[in-house]
N, C-alpha and C. Protein backbone atom coordinates (compact mmCIF):
# COMPACT_ATOMS: atom_id res chain seq x y z
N UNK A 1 0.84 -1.17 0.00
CA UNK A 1 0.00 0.00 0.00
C UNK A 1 0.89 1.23 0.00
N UNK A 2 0.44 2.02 -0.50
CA UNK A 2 0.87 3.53 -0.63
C UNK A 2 0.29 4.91 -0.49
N UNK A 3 0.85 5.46 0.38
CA UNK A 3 -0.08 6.72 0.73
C UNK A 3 1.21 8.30 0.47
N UNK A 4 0.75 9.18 0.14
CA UNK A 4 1.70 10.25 -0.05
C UNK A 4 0.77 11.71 -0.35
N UNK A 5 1.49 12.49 -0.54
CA UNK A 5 1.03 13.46 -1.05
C UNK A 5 1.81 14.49 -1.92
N UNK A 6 1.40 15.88 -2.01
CA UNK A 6 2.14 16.47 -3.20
C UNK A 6 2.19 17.44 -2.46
N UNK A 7 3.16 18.48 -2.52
CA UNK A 7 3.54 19.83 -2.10
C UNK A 7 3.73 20.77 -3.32
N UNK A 8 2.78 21.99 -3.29
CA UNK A 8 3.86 22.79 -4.35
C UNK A 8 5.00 23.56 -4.60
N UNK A 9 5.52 24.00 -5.11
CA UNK A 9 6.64 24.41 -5.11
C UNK A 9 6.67 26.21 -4.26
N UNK A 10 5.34 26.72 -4.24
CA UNK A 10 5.74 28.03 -3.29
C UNK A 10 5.13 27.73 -1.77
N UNK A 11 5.18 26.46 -1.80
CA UNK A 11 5.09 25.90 0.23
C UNK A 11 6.09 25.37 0.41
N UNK A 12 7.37 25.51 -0.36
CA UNK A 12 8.82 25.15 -0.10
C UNK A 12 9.13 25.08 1.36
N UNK A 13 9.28 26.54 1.77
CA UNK A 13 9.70 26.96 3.35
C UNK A 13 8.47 25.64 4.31
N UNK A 14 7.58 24.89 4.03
CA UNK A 14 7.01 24.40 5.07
C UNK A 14 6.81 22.77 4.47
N UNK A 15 7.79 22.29 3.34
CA UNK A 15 8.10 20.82 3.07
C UNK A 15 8.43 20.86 1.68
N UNK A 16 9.03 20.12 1.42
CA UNK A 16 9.84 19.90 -0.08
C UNK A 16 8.85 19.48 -0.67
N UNK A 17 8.85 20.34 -2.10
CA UNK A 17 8.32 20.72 -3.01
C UNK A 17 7.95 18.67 -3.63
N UNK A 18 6.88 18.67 -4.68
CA UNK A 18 6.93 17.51 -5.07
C UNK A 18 6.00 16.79 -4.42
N UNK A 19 6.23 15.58 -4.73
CA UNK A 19 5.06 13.97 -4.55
C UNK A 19 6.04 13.43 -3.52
N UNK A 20 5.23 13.15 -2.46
CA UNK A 20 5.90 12.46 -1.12
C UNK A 20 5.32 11.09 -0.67
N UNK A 21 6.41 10.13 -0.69
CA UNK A 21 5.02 8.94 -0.93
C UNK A 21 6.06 8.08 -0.20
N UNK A 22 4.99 7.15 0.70
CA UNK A 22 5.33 5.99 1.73
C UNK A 22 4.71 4.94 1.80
N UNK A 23 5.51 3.78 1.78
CA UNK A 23 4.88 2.25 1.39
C UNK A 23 4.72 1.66 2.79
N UNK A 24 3.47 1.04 2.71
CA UNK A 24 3.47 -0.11 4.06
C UNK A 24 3.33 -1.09 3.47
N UNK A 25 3.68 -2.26 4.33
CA UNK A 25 3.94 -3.49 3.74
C UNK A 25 2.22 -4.32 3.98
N UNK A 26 2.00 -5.58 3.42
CA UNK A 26 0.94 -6.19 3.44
C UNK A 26 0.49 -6.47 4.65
N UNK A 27 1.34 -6.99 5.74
CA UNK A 27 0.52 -7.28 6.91
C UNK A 27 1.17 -5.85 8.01
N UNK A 28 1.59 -4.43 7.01
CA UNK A 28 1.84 -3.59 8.00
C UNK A 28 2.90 -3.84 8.98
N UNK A 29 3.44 -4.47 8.73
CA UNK A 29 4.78 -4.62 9.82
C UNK A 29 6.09 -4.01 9.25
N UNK A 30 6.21 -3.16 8.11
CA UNK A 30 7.19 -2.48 7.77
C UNK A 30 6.70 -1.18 6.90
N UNK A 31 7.66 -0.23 6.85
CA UNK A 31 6.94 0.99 6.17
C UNK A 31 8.32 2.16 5.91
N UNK A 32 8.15 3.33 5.23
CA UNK A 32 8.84 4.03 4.95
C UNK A 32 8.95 4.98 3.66
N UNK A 33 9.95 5.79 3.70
CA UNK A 33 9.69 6.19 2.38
C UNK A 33 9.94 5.61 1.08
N UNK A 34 9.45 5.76 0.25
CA UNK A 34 9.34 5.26 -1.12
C UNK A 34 10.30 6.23 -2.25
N UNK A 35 11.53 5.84 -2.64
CA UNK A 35 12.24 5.98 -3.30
C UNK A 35 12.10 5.92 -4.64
N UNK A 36 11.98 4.36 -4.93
CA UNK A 36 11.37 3.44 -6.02
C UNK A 36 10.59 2.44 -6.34
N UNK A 37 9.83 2.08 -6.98
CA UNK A 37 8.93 0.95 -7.23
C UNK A 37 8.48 0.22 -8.75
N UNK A 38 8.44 -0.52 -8.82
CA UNK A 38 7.50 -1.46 -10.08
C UNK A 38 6.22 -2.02 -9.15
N UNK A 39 5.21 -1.97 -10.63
CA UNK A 39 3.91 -2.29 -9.68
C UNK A 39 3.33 -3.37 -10.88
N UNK A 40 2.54 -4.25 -10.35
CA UNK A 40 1.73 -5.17 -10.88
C UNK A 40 0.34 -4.56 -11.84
N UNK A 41 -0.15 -4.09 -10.18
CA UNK A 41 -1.77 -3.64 -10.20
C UNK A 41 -2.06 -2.50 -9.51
N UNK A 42 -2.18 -1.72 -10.39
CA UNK A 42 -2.36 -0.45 -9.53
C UNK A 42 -3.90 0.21 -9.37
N UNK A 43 -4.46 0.34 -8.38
CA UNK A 43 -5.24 1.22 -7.86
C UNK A 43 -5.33 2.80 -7.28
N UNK A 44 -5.43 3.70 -8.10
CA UNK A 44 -5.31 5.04 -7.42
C UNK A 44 -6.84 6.06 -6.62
N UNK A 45 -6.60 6.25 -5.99
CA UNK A 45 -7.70 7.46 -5.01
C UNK A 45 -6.74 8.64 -5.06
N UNK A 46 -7.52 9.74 -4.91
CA UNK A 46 -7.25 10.78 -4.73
C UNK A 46 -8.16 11.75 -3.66
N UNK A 47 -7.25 12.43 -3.01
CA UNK A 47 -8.58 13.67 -2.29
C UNK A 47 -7.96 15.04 -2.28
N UNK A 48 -8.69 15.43 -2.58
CA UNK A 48 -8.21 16.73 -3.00
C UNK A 48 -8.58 18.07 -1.71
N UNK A 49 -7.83 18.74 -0.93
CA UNK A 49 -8.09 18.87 0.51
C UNK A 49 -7.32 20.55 0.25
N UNK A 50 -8.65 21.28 0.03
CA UNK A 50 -8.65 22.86 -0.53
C UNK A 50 -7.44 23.64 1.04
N UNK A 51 -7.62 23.09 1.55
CA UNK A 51 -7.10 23.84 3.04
C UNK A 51 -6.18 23.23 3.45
N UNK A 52 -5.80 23.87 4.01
CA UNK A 52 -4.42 23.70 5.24
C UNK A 52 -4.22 24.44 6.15
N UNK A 53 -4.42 24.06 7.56
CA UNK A 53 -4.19 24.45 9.05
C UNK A 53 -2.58 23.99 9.25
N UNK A 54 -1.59 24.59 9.80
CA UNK A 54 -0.60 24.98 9.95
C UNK A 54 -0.18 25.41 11.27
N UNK A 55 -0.32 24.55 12.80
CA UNK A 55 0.04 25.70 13.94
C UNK A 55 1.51 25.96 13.92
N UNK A 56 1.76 27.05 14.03
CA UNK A 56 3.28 27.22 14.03
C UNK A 56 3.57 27.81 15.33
N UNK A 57 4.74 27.49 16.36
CA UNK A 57 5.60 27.82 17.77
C UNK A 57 5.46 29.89 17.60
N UNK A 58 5.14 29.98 18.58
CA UNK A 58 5.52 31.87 19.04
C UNK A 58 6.44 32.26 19.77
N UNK A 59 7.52 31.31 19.48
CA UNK A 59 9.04 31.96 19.83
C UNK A 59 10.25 32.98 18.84
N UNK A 60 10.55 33.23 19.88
CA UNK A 60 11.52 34.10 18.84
C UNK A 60 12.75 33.42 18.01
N UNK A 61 12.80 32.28 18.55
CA UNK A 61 13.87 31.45 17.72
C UNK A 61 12.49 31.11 16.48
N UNK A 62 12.09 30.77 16.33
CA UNK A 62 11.33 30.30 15.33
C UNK A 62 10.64 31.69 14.65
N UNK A 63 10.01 33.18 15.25
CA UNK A 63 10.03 34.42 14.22
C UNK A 63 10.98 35.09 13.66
N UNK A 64 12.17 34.62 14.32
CA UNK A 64 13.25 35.14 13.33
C UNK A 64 14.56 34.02 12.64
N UNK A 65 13.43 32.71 12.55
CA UNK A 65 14.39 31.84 11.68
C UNK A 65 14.52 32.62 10.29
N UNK A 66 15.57 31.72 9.63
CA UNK A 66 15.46 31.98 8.20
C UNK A 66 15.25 31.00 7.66
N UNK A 67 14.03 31.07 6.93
CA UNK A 67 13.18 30.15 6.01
C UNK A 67 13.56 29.90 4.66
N UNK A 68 14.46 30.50 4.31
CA UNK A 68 15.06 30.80 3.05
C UNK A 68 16.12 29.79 2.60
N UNK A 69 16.39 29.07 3.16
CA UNK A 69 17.29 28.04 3.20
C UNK A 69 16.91 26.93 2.23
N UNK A 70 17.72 26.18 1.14
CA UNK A 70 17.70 25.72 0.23
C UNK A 70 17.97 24.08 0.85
N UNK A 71 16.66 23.31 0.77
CA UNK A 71 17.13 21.80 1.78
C UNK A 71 17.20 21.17 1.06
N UNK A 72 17.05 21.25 -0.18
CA UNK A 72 17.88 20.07 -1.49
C UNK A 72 18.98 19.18 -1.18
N UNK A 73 19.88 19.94 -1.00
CA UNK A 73 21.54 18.69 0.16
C UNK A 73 20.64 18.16 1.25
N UNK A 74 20.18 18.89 1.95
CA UNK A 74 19.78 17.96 3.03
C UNK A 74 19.28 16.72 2.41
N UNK A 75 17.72 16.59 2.22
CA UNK A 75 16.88 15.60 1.75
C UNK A 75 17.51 15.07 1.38
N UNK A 76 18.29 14.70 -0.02
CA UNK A 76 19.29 13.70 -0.52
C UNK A 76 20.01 13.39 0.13
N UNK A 77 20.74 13.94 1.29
CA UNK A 77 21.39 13.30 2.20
C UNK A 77 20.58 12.38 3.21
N UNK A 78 19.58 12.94 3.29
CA UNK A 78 18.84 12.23 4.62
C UNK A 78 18.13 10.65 4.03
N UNK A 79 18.18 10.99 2.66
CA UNK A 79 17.39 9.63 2.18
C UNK A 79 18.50 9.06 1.71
């Protein structure tokens, strides 16, 4: 099974841009992100979810982060 979603590219600052997608296994006892795949049989759903709630921290380390930061190295590193 596979569940994910999509980000666009000007909600950068609040998750990498793109299709984000995570596999669980058949009886659910393993899971993670999804890199790559070949598929047999595919079944797709979609929901399409106009909104987004967002609470964000009211500290000053976090109103005067810089959001501007390019996490491309990161992510590829982290995966």
């Amino acid at each position: 099974m596979l569940g994910g979603f999509f980000t666009p590219q000007f909600m950068a600052s609040l998750n990498f841009p793109g299709y984000h997608l995570h596999f669980l296994s058949e009886y659910r006892t393993r899971g993670g992100h999804l890199l790559e795949c070949r598929y047999k049989q595919v079944r797709i759903g979609l929901q399409h979810i106009p909104k987004l709630e967002v609470g964000l921290p009211l500290t000053i380390d976090y109103l005067t982060a810089d959001l501007d930061t390019d996490i491309t190295k990161d992510l590829e590193e982290a995966e």
